[in-house]
Protein backbone atom coordinates (compact mmCIF):
# COMPACT_ATOMS: atom_id res chain seq x y z
CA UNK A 1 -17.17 -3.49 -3.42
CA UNK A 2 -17.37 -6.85 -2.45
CA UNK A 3 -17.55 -8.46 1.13
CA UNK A 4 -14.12 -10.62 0.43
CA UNK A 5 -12.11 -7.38 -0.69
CA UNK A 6 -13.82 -5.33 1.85
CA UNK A 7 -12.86 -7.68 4.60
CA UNK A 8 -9.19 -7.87 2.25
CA UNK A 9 -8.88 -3.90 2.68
CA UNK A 10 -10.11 -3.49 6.34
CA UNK A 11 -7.24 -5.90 7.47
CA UNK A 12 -9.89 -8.60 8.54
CA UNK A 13 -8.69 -10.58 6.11
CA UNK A 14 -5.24 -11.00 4.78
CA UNK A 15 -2.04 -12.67 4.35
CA UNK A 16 0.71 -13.09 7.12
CA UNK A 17 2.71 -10.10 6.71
CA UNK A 18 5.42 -11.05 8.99
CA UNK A 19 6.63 -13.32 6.09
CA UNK A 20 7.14 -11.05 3.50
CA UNK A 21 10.21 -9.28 3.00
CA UNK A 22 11.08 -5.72 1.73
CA UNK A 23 13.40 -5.53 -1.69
CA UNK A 24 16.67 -4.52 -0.82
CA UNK A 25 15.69 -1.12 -2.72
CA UNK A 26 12.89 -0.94 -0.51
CA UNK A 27 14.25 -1.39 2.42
CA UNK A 28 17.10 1.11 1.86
CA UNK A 29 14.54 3.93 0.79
CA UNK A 30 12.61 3.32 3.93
CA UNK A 31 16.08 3.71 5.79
CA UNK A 32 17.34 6.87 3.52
CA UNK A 33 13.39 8.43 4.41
CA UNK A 34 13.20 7.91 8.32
CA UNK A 35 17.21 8.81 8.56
CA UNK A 36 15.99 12.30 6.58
CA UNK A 37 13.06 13.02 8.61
CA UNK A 38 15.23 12.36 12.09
CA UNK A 39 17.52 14.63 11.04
CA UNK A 40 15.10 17.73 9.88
CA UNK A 41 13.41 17.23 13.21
CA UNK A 42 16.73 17.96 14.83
CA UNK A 43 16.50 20.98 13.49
CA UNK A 44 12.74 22.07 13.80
CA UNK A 45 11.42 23.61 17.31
CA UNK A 46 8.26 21.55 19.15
CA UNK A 47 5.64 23.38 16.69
CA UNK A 48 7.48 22.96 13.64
CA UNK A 49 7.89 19.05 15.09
CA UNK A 50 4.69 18.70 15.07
CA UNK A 51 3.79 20.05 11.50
CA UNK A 52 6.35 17.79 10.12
CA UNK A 53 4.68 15.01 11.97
CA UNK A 54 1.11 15.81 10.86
CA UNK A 55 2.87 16.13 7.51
CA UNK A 56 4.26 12.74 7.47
CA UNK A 57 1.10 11.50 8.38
CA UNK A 58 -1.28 13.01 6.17
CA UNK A 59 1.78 11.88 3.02
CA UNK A 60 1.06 8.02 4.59
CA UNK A 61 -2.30 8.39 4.58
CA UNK A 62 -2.75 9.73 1.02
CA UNK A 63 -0.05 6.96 -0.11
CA UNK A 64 -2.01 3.83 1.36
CA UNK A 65 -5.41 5.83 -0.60
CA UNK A 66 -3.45 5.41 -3.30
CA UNK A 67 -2.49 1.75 -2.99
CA UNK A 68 -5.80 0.72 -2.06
CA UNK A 69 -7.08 2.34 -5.09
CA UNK A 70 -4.31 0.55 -7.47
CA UNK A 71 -4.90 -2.67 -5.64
CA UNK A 72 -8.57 -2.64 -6.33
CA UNK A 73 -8.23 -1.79 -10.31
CA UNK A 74 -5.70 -4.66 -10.44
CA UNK A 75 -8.25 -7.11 -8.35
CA UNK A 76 -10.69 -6.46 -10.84
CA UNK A 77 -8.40 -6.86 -13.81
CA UNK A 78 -7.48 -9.74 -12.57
CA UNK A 79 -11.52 -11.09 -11.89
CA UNK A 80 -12.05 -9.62 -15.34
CA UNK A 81 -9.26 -11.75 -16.91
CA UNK A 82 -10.28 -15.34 -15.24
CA UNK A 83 -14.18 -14.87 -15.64
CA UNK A 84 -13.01 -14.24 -19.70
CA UNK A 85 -11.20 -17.38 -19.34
CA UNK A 86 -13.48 -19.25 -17.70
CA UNK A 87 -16.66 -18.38 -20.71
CA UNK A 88 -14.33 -18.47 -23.21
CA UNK A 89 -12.28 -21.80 -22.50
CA UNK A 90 -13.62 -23.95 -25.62
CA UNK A 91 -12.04 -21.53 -27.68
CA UNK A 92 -8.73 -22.17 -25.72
CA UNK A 93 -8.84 -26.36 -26.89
């Protein structure tokens, strides 16, 4: 992988996440999913606490795998798409 999306990925570089905003649909799923895991833990004695928190964990973990996986195909589409642009603009006049 490259240095730029390396640096991208490892949070060395990136943009100012305080600006962005969640959708409303996101934000209301994140809601909905912490109000559901507060109240199973209610429930749950200290070892069974502490599966669902390894749980949770390992589930975050896999999703931002995920995500960085998707975000990297769709970098290089995207490199792909303006390097074809770029060799093939004569064809574009």
């Amino acid at each position: 992988m490259g240095k730029i999306l390396d640096a991208f990925l490892t949070d060395q570089l990136h943009v100012d996440s305080g600006t962005e905003q969640l959708t409303p649909e996101h934000k209301a799923l994140c809601e909905k999913s912490m109000a559901l895991q507060n109240q199973l833990a209610e429930t749950l004695n200290d070892k069974q606490k502490a599966i669902l928190a390894q749980l949770a964990e390992t589930k975050f973990e896999e999703s931002c795998c995920a995500e960085q996986a998707k975000f990297e195909r769709g970098f290089r589409l995207g490199v792909l798409i303006t390097s074809e642009i770029y060799y093939a603009q004569d064809t574009f006049l």
